[in-house]
C-alpha atoms as a PDB file:
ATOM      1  CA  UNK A   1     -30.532   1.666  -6.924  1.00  0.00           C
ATOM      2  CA  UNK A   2     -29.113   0.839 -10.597  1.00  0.00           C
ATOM      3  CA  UNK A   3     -29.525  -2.485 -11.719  1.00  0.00           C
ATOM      4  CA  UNK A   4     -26.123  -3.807 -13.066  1.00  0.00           C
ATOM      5  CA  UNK A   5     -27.457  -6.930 -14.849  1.00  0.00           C
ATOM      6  CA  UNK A   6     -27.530  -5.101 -17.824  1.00  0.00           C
ATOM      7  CA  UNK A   7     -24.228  -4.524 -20.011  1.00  0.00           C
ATOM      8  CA  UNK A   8     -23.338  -2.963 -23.253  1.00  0.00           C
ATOM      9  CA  UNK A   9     -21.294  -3.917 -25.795  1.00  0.00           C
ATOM     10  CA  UNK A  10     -17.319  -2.198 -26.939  1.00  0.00           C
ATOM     11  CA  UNK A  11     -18.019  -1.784 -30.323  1.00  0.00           C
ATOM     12  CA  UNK A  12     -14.276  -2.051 -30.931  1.00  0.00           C
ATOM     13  CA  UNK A  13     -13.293  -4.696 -28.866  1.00  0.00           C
ATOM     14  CA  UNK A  14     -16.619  -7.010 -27.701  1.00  0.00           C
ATOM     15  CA  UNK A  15     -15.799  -6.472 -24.181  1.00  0.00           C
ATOM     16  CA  UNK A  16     -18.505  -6.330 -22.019  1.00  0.00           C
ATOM     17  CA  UNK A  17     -19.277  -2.547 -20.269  1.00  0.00           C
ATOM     18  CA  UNK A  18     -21.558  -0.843 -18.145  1.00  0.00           C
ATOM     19  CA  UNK A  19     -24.574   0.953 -19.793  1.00  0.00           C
ATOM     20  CA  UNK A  20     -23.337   4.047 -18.004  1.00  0.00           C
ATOM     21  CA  UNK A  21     -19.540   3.722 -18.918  1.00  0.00           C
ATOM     22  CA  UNK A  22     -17.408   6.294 -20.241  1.00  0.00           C
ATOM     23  CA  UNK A  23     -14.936   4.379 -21.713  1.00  0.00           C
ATOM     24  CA  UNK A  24     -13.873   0.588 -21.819  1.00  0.00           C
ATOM     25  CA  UNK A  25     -11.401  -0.796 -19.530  1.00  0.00           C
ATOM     26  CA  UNK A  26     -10.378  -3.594 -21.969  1.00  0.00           C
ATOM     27  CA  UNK A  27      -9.296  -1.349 -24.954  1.00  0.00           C
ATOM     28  CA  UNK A  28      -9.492   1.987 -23.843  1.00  0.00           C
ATOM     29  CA  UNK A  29     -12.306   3.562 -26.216  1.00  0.00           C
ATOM     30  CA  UNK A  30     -14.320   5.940 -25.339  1.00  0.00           C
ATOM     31  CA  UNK A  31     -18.181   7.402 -25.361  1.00  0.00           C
ATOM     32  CA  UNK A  32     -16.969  10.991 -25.839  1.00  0.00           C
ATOM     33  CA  UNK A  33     -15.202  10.631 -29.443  1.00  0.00           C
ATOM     34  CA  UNK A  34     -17.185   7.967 -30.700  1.00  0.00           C
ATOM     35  CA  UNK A  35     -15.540   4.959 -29.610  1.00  0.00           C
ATOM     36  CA  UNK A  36     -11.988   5.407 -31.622  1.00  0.00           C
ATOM     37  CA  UNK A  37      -9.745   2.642 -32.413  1.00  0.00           C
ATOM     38  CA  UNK A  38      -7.168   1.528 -29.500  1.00  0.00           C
ATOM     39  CA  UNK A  39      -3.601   3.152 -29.327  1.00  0.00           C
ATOM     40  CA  UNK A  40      -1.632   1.116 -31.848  1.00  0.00           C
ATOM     41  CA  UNK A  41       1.625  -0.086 -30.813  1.00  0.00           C
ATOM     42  CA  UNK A  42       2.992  -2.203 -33.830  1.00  0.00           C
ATOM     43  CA  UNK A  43       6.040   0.203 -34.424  1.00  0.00           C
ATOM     44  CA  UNK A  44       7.575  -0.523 -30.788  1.00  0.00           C
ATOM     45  CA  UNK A  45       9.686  -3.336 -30.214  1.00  0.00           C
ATOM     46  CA  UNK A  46       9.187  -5.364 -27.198  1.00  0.00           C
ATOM     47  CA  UNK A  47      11.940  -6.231 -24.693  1.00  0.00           C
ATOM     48  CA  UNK A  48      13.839  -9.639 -24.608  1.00  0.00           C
ATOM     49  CA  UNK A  49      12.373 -10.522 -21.257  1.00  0.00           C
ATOM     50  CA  UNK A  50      14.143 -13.761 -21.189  1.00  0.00           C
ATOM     51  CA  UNK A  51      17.036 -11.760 -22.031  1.00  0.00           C
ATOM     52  CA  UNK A  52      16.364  -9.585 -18.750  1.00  0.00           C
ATOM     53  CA  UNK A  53      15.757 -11.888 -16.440  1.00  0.00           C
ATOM     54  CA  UNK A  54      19.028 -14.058 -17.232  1.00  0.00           C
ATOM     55  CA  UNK A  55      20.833 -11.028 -16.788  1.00  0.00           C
ATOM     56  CA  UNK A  56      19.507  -9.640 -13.812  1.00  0.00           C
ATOM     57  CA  UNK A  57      19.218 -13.140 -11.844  1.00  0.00           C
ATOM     58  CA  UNK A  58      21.264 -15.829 -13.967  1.00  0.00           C
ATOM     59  CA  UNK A  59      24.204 -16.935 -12.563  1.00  0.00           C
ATOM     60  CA  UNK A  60      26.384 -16.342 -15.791  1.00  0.00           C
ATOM     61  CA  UNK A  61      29.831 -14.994 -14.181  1.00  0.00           C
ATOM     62  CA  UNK A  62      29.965 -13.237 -17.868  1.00  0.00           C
ATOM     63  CA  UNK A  63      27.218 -11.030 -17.802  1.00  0.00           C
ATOM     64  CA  UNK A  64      27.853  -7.315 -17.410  1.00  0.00           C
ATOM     65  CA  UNK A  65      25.133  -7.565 -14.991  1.00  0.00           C
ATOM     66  CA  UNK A  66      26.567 -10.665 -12.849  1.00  0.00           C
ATOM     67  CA  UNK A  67      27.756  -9.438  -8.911  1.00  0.00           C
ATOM     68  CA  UNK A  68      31.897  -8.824  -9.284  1.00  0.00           C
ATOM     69  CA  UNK A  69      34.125 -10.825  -6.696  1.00  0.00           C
ATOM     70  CA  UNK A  70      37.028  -8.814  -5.009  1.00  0.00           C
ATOM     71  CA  UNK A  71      39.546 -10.625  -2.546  1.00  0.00           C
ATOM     72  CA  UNK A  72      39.353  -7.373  -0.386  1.00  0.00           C
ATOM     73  CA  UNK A  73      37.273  -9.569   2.365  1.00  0.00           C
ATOM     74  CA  UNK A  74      39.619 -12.429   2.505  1.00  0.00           C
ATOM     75  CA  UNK A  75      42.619  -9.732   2.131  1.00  0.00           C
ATOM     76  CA  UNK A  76      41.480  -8.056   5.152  1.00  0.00           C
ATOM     77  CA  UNK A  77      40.407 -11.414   7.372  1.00  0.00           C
ATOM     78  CA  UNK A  78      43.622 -12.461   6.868  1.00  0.00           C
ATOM     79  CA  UNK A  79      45.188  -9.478   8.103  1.00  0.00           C
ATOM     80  CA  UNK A  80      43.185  -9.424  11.332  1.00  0.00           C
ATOM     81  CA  UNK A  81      43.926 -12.823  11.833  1.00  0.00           C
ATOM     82  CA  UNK A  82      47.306 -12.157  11.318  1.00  0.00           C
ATOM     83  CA  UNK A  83      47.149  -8.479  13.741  1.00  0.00           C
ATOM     84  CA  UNK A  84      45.238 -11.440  16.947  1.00  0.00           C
ATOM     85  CA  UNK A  85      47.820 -13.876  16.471  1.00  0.00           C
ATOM     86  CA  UNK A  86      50.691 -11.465  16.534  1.00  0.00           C
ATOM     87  CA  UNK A  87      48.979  -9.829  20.139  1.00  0.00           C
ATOM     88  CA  UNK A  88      47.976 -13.333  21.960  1.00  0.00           C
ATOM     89  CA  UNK A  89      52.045 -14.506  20.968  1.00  0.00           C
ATOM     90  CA  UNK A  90      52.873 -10.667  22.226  1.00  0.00           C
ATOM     91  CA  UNK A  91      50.645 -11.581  25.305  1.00  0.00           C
ATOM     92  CA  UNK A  92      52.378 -14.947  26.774  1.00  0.00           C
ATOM     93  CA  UNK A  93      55.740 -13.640  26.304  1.00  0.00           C
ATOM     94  CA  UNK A  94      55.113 -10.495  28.338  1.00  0.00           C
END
């Protein structure tokens, strides 16, 4: 049975590892080519996520995102109301 109380060191980030690890979990370095810096991500540009989430749920009726109202419902509702009334007046006469 190993004993886990013991830990190394990431000598690139100071994260706490198992003696036996491969690779740290925290920045991704590794045993195998000698513990290399961390993928570097300074060129990308990060989302707008306040941007995003207005957009997908906000209730702006200008957003290109926002849920487009048609009148075809109430078009057609009052057509079949229109289609029963006609047949019940149709009805009592016959």
């Amino acid at each position: 049975m190993k004993d886990n109380s013991v830990t190394m060191i990431c000598p690139h980030c100071g994260a706490e590892i198992k003696p036996d690890a491969t690779f740290c979990r925290h920045c991704g370095s590794d045993k195998n080519t000698g513990w290399k810096d961390g993928a570097e991500f300074a060129d990308e540009e990060l989302p707008d996520y306040e941007e995003i989430l207005e957009n997908e749920f906000g209730d702006d009726p200008n957003s290109p995102y926002a849920k487009k109202k048609s009148g075809f419902g109430g078009i057609v509702g009052t057509v079949a109301a229109i289609i029963v009334a006609l047949a019940f007046i149709a009805a009592m006469v016959l």
